[in-house]
C-alpha atoms as a PDB file:
ATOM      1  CA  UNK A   1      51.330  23.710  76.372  1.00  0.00           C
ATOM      2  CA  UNK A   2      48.530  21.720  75.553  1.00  0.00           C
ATOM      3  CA  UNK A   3      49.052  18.450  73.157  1.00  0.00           C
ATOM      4  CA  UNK A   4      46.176  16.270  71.893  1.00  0.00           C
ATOM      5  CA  UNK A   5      47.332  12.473  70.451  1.00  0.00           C
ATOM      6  CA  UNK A   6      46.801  11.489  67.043  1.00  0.00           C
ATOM      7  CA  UNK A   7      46.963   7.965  66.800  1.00  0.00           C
ATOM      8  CA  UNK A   8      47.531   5.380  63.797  1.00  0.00           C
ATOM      9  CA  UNK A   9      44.814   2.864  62.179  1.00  0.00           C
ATOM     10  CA  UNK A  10      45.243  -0.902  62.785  1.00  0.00           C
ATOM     11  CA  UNK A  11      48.133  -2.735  61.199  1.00  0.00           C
ATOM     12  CA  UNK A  12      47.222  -5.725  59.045  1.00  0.00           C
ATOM     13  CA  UNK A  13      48.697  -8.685  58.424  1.00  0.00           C
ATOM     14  CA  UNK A  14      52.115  -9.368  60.088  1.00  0.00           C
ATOM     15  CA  UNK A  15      53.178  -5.908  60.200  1.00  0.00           C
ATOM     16  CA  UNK A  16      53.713  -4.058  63.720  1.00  0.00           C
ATOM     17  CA  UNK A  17      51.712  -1.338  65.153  1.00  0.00           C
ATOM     18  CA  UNK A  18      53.781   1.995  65.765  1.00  0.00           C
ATOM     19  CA  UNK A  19      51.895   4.835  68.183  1.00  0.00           C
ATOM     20  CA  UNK A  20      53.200   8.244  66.733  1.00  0.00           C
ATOM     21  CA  UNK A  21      52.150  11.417  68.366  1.00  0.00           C
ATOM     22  CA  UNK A  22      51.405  14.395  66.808  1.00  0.00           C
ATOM     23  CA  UNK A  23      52.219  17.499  68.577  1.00  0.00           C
ATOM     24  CA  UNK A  24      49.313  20.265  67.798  1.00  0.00           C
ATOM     25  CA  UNK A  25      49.378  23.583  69.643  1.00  0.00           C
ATOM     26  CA  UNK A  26      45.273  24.254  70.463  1.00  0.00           C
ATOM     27  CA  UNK A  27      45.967  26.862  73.334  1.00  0.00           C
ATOM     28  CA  UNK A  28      48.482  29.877  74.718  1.00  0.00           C
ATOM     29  CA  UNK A  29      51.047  29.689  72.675  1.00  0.00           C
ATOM     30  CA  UNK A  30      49.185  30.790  68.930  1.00  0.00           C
ATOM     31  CA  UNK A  31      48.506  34.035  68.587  1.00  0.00           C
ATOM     32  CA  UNK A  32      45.471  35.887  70.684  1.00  0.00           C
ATOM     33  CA  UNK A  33      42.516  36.301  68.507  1.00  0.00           C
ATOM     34  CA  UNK A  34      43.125  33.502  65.932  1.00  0.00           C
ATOM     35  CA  UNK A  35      39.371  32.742  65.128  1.00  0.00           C
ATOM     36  CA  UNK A  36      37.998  29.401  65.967  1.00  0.00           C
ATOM     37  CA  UNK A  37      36.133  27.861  63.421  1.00  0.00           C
ATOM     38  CA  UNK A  38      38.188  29.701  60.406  1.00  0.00           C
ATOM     39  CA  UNK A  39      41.695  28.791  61.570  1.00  0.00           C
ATOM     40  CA  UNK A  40      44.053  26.765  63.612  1.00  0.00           C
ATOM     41  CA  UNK A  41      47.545  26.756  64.948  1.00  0.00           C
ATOM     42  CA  UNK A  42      50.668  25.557  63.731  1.00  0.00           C
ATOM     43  CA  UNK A  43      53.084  24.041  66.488  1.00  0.00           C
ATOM     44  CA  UNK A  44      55.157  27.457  65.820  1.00  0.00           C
ATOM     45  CA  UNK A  45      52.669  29.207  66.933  1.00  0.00           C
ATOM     46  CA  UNK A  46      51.207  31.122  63.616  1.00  0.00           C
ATOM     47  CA  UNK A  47      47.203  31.207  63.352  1.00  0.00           C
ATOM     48  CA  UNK A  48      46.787  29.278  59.622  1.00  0.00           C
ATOM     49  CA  UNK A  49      43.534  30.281  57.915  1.00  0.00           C
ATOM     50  CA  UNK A  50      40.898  27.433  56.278  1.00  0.00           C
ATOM     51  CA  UNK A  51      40.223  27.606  52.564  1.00  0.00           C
ATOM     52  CA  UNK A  52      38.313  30.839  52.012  1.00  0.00           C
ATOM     53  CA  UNK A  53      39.357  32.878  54.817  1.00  0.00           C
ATOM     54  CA  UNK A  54      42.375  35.432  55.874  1.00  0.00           C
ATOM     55  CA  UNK A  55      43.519  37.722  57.535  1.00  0.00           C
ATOM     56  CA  UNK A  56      45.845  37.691  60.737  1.00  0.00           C
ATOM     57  CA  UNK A  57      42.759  36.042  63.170  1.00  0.00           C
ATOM     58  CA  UNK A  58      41.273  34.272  59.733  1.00  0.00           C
ATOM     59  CA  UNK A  59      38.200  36.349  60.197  1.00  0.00           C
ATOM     60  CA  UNK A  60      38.461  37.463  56.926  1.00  0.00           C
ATOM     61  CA  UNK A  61      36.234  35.838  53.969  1.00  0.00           C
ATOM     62  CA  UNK A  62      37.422  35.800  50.688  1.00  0.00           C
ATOM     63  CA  UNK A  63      35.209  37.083  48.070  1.00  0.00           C
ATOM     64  CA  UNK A  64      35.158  35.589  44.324  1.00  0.00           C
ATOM     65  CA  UNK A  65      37.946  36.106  42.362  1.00  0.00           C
ATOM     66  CA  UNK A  66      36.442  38.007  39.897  1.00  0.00           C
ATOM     67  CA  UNK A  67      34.317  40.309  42.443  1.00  0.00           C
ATOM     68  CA  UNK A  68      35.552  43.598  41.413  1.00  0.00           C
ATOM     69  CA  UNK A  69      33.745  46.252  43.653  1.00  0.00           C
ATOM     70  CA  UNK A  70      32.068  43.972  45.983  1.00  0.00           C
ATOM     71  CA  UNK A  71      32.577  42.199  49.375  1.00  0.00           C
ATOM     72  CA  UNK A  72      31.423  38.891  51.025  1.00  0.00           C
ATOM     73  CA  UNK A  73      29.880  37.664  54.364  1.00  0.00           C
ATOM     74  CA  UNK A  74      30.608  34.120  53.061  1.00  0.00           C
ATOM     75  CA  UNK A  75      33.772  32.948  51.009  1.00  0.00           C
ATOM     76  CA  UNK A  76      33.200  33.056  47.368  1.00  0.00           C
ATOM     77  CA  UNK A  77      30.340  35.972  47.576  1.00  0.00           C
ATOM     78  CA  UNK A  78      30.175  39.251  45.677  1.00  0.00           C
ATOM     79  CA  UNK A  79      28.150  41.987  47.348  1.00  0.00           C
ATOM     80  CA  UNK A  80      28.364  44.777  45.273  1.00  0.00           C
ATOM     81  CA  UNK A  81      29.514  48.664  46.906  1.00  0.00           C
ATOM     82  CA  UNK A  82      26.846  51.351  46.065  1.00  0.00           C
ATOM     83  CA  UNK A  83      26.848  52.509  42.900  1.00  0.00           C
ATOM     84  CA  UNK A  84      27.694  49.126  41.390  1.00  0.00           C
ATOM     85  CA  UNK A  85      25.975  45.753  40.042  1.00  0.00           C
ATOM     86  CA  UNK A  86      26.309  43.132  38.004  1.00  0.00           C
ATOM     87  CA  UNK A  87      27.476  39.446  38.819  1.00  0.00           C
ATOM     88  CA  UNK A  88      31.141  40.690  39.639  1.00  0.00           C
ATOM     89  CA  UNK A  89      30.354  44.441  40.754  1.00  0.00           C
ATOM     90  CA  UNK A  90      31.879  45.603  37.752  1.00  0.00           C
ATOM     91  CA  UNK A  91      29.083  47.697  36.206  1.00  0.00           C
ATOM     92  CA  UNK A  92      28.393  51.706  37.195  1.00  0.00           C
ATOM     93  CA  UNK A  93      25.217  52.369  38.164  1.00  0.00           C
ATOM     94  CA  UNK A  94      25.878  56.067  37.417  1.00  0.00           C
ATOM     95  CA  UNK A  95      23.687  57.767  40.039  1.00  0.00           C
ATOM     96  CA  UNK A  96      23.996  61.365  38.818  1.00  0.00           C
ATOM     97  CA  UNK A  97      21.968  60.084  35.499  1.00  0.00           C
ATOM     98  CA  UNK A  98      19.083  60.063  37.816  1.00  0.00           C
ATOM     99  CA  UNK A  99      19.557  63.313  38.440  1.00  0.00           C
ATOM    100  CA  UNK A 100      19.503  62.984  42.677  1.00  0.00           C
ATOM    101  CA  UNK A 101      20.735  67.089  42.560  1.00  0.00           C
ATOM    102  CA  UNK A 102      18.206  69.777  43.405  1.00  0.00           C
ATOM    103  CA  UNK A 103      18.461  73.411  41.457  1.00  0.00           C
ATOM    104  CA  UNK A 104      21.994  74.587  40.516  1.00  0.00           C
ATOM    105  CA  UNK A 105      23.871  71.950  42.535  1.00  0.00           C
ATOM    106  CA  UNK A 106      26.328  70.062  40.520  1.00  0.00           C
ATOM    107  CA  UNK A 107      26.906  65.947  40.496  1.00  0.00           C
ATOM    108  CA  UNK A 108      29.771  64.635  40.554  1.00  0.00           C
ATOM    109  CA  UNK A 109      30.127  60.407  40.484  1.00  0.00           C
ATOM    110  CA  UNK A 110      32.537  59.191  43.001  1.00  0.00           C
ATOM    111  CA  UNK A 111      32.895  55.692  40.974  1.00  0.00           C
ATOM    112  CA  UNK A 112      34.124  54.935  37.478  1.00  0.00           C
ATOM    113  CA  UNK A 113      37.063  54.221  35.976  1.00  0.00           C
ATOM    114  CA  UNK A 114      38.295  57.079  38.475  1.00  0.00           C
ATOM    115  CA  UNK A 115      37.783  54.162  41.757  1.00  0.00           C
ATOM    116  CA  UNK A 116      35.960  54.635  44.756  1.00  0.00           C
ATOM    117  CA  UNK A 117      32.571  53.683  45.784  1.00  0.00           C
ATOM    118  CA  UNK A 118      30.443  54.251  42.689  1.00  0.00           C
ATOM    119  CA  UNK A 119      28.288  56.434  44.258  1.00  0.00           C
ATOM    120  CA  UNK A 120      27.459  60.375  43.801  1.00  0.00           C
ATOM    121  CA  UNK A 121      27.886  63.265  45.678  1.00  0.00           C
ATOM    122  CA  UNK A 122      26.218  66.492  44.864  1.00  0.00           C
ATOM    123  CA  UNK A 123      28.308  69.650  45.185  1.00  0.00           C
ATOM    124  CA  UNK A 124      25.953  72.367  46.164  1.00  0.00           C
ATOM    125  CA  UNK A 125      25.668  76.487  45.911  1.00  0.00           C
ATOM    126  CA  UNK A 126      25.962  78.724  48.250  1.00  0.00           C
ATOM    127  CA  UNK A 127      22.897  79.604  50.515  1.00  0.00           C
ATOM    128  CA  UNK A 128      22.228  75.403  50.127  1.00  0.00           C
ATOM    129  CA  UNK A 129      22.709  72.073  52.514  1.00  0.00           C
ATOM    130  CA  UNK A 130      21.559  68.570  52.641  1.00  0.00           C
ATOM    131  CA  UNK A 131      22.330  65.530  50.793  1.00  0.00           C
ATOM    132  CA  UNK A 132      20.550  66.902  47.282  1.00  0.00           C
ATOM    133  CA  UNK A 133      21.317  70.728  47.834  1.00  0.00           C
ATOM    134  CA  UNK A 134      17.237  70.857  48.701  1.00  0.00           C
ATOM    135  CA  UNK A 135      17.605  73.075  51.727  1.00  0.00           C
ATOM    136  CA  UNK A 136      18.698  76.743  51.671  1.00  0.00           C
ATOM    137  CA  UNK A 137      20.286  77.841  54.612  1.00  0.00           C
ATOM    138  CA  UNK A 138      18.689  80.890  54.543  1.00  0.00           C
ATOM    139  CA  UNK A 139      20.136  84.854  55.326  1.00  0.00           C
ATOM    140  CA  UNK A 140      20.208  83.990  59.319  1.00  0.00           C
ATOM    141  CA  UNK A 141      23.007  81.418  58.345  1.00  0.00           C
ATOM    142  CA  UNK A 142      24.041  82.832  55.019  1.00  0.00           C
ATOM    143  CA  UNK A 143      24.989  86.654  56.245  1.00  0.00           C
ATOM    144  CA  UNK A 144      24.894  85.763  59.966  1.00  0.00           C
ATOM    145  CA  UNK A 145      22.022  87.726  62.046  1.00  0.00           C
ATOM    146  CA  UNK A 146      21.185  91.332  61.961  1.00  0.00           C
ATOM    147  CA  UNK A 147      19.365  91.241  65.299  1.00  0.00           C
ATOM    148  CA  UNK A 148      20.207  93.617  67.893  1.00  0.00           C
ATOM    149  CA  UNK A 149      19.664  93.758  71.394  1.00  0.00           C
ATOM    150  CA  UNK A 150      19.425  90.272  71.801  1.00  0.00           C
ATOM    151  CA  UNK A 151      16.834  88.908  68.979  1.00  0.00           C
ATOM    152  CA  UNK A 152      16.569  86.037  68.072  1.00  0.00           C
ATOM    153  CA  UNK A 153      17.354  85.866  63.550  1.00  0.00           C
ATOM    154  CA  UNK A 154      14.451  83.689  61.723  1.00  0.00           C
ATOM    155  CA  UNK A 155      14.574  82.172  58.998  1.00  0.00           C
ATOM    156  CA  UNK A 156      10.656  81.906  58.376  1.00  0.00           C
ATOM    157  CA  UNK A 157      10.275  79.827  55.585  1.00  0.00           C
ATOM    158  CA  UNK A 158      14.188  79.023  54.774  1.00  0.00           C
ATOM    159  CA  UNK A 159      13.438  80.400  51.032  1.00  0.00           C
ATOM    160  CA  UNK A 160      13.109  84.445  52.029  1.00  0.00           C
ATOM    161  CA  UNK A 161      15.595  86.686  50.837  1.00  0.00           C
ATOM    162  CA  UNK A 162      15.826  88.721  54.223  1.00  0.00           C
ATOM    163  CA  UNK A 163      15.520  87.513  57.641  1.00  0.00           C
ATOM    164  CA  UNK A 164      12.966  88.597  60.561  1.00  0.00           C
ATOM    165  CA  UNK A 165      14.004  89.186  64.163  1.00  0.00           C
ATOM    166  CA  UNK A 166      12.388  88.085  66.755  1.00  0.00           C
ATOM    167  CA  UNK A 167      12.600  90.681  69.478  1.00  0.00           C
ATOM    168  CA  UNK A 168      13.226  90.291  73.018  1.00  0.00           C
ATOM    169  CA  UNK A 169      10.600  92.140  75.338  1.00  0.00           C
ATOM    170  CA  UNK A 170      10.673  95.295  75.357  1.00  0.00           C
ATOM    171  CA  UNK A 171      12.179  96.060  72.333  1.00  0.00           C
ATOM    172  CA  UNK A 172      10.794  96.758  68.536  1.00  0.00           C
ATOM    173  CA  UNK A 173      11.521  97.309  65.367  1.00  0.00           C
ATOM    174  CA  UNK A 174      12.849  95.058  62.278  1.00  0.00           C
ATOM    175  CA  UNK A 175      15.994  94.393  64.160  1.00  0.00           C
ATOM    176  CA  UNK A 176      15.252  95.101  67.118  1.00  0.00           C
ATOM    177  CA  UNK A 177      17.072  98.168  67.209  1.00  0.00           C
ATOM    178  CA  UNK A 178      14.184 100.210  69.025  1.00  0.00           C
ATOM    179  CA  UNK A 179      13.313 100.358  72.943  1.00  0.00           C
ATOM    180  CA  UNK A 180       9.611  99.938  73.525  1.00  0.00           C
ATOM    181  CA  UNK A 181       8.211 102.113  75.698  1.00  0.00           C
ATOM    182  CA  UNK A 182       4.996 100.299  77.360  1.00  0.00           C
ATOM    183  CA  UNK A 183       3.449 103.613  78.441  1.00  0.00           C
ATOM    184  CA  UNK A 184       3.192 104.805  75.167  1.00  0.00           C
ATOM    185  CA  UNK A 185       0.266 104.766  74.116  1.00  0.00           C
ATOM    186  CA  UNK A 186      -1.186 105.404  77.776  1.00  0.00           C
ATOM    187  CA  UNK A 187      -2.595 101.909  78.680  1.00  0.00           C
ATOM    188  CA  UNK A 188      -4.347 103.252  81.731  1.00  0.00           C
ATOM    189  CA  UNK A 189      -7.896 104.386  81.365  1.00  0.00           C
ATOM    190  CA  UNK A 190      -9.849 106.580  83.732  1.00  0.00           C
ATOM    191  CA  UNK A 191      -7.302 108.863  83.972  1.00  0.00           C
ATOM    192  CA  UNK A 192      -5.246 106.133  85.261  1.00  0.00           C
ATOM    193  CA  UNK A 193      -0.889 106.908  85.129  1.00  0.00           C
ATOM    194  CA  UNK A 194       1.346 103.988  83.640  1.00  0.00           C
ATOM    195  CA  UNK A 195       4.406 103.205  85.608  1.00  0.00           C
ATOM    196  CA  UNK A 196       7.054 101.149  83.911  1.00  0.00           C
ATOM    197  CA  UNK A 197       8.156  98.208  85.516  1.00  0.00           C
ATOM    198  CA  UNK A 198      10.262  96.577  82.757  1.00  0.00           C
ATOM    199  CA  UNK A 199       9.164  94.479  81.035  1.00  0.00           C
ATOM    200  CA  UNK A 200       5.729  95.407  81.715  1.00  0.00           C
ATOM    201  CA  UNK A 201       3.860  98.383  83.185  1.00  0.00           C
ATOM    202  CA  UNK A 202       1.474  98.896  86.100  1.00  0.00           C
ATOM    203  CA  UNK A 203      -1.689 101.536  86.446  1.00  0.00           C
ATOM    204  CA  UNK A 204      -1.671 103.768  89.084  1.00  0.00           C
ATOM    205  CA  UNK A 205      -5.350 104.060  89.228  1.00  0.00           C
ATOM    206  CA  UNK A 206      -7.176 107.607  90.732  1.00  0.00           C
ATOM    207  CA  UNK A 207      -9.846 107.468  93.344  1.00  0.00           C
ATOM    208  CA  UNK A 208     -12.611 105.296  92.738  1.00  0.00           C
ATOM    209  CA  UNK A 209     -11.349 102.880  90.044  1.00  0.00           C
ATOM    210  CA  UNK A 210      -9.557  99.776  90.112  1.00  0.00           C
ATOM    211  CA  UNK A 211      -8.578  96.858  87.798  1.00  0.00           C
ATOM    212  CA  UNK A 212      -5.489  96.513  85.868  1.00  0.00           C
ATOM    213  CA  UNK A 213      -6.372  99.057  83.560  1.00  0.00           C
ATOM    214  CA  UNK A 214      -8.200 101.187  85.741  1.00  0.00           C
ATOM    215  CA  UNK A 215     -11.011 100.045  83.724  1.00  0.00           C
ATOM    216  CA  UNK A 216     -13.511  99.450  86.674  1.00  0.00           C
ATOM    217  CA  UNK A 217     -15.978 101.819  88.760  1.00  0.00           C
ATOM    218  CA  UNK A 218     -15.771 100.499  92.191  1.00  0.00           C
ATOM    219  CA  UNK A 219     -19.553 102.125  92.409  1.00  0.00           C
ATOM    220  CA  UNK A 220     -20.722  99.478  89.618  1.00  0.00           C
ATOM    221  CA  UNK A 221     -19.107  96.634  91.452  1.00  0.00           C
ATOM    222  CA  UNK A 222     -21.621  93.986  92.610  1.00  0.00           C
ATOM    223  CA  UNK A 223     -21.323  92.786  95.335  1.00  0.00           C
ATOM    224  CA  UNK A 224     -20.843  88.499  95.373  1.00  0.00           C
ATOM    225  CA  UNK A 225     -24.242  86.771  96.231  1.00  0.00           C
ATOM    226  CA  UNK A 226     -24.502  85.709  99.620  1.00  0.00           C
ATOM    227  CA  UNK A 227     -27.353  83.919 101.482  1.00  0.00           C
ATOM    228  CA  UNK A 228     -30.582  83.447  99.321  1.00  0.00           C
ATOM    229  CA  UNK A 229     -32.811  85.362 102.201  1.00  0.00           C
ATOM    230  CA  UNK A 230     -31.101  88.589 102.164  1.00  0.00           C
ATOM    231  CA  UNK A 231     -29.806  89.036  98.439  1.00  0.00           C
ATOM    232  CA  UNK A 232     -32.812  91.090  98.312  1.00  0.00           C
ATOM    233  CA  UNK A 233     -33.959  94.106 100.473  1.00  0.00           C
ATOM    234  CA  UNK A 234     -37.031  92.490 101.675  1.00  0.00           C
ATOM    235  CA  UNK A 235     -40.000  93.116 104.446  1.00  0.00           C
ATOM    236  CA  UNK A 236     -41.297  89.475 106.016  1.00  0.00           C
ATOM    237  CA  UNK A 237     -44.725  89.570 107.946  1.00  0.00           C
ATOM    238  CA  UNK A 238     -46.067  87.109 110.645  1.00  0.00           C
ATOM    239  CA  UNK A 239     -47.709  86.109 113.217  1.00  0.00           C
ATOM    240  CA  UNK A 240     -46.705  86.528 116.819  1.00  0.00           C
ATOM    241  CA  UNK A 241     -48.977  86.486 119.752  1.00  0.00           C
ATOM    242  CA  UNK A 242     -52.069  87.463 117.467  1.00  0.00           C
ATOM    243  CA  UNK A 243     -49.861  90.777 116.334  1.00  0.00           C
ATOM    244  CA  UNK A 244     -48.511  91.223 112.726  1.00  0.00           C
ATOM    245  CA  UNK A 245     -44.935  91.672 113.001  1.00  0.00           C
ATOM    246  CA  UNK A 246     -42.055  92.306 110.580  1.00  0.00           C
ATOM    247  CA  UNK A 247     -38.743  91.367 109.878  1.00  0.00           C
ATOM    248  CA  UNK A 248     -37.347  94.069 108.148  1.00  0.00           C
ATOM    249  CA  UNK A 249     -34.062  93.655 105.567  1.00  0.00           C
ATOM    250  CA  UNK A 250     -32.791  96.511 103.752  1.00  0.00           C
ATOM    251  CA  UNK A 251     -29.467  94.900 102.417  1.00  0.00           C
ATOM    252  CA  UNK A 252     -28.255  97.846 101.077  1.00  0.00           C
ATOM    253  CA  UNK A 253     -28.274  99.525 103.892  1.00  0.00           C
ATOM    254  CA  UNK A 254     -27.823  96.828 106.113  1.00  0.00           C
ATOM    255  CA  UNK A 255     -30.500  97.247 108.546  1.00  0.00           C
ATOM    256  CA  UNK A 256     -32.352  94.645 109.983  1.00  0.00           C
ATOM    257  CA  UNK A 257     -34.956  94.835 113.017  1.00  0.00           C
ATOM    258  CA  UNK A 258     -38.193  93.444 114.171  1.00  0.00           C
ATOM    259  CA  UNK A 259     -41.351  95.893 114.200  1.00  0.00           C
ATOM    260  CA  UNK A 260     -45.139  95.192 114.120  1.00  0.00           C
ATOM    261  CA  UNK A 261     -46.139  95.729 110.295  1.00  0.00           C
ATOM    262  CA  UNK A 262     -48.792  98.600 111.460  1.00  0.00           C
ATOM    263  CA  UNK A 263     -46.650 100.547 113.019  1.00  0.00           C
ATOM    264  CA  UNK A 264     -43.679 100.252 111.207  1.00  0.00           C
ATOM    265  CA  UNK A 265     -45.721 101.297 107.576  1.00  0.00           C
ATOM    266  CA  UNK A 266     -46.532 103.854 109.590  1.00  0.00           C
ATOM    267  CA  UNK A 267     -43.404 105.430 110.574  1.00  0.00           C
ATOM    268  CA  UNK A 268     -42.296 108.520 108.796  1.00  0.00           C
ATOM    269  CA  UNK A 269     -38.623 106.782 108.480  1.00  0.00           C
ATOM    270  CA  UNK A 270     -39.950 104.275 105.986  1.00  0.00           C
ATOM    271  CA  UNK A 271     -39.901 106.767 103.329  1.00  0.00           C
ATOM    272  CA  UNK A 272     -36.541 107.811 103.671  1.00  0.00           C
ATOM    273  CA  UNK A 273     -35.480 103.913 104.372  1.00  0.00           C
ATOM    274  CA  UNK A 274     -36.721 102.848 100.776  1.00  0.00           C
ATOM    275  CA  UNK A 275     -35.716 106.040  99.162  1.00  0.00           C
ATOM    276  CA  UNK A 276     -31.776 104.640 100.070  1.00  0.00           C
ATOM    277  CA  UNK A 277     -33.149 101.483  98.208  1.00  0.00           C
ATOM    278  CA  UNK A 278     -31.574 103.524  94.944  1.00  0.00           C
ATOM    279  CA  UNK A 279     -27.728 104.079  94.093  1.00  0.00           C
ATOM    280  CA  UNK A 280     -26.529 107.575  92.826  1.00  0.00           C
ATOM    281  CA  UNK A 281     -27.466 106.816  89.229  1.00  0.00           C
ATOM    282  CA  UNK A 282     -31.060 106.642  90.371  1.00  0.00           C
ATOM    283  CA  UNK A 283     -31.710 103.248  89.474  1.00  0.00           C
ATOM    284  CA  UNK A 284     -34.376 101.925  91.564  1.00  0.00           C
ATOM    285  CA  UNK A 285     -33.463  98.508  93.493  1.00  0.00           C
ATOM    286  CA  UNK A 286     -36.608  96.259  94.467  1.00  0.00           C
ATOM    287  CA  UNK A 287     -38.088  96.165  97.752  1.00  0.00           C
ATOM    288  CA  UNK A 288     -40.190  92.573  98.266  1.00  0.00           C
ATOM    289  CA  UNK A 289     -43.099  92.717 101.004  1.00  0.00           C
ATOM    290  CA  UNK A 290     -43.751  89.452 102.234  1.00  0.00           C
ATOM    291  CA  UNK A 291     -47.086  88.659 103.864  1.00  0.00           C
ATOM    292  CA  UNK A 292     -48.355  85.875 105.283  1.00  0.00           C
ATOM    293  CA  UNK A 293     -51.681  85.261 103.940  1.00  0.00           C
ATOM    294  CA  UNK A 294     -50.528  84.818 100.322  1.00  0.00           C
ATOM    295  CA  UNK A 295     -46.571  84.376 100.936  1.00  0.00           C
ATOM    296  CA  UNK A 296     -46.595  86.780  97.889  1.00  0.00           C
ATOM    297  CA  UNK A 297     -43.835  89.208  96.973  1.00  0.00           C
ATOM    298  CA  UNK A 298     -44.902  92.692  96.305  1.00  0.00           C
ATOM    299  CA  UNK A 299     -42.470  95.301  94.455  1.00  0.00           C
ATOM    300  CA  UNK A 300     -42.312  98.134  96.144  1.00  0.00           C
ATOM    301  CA  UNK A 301     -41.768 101.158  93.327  1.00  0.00           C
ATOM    302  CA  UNK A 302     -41.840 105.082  93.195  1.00  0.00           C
ATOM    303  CA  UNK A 303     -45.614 104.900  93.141  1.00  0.00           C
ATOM    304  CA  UNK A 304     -45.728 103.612  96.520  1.00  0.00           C
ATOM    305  CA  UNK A 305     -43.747 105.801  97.724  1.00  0.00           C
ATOM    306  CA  UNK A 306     -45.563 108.477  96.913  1.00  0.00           C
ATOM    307  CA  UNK A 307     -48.585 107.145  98.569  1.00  0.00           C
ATOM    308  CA  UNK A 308     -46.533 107.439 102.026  1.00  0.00           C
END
């Protein structure tokens, strides 16, 4: 137990001093929690409370004594509850005068001469939430959800009468109630045949066409560009020893070989060469002649040919 000593003021005149201690209990033996500053301990061990506080650790301020629906921070304050004002919390606000209710909710005042905390709550109808009735719930959480087949129920726009589905793939229909079938129409083109591979489909494309849809001619495929020199079926002429020689590129064919220029114009094959020059939908492809006197390219056409 812990004591602290009080001791007596001077004695005057003839009179003899007396020491008196006071017992006061600071420690262990008052109750756990008594509060510090708002209360201190009897030698029996009871927390006692300072003017304006209570409660069984004297954290408790008391408000004024006329605070009717209020409460305090500090003694002697009167902070009024919702729904209340006036210097001793005794006036109704009435909230539902304000008319906080949306549509065909009701208000109902939770104050008054009825008690409570003078505030409002507003009792809405069915199909409606939230704190003012403001939100409908909407026919997904009204009537529960008419999707089948695992759709999800939407409520688009919370204010729609009927609800949409939102349907899982490979299904249709308002409620989902109808199995798509993702050959049908025929995606395929070309003659192509759709194979289902749920959820999706794959073309079984016939000879000569590719692409997801069968939708490409491998005939009209271009080839990627490769090195500048050769993108072109092309004749290069020059000198080599005092003879004219070519280098002869016929990408299309992919022939290349050296020749002297005379000889090689001569040769009845050249004809036939160029004539490969053109795909089966008889488009023409260029032929460049490359000579070295000019370094000019020459387009070889049908006309030339004809001359061979």
């Amino acid at each position: 137990m812990i004591y602290d000593r009080l001791w007596t003021h001077d004695c005057l005149f003839i009179s003899v001093c007396v020491c008196v201690c006071v017992c006061v209990c600071l420690g262990s033996e008052c109750g756990a929690g008594c509060h510090q500053h708002h209360g201190f301990c009897e030698q029996s061990g009871e927390c006692r409370c300072r003017a304006g506080w209570r409660g069984a650790a004297c954290d408790q301020c008391v408000p004024s004594p006329d605070c009717v629906h209020g409460a305090c921070e500090e003694p002697g304050q009167c902070i009024c509850e919702r729904g209340w004002t006036g210097a001793r919390c005794d006036r109704d606000v009435h909230q539902c005068s304000s008319k906080p209710c949306s549509g065909n909710s009701t208000c109902v005042e939770t104050g008054g001469g009825g008690g409570g905390g003078g505030g409002c709550v507003c009792l809405c109808p069915p199909g409606f939430t939230g704190d003012s009735c403001q939100l409908k719930k909407g026919p997904c959480s009204v009537n529960g959800s008419r999707c089948q087949n695992g759709g999800t129920c939407v409520n688009t726009s919370g204010f729609d009468s009927r609800c949409s589905c939102l349907c899982p793939p490979g299904f249709t229909g308002a409620v989902c109630e109808m199995e798509l079938d993702v050959c049908e129409p025929n995606p395929c083109v070309n003659g192509g045949r759709c194979v289902r591979r749920d959820p999706t489909y794959t073309c079984v494309c016939p000879h000569r066409f590719t692409g997801p849809s069968c939708e490409l001619h491998i005939s009209k495929l271009k080839p990627k560009p490769s090195d500048p020199l050769v993108t072109r079926s092309q004749i290069i002429c020059f000198s080599v020893l005092g003879l004219l020689t070519c280098l002869v590129v016929l990408v299309t064919t992919g022939i290349v070989f050296f020749n002297r220029c005379e000889t090689w114009m001569a040769n009845a094959k050249y004809s036939q060469l160029v004539r490969q020059q053109r795909d089966r939908q008889r488009e023409q492809h260029s032929l460049n002649i490359i000579l070295p006197e000019k370094i000019k390219l020459s387009n070889y056409s049908k006309e030339d040919e004809k001359q061979l």
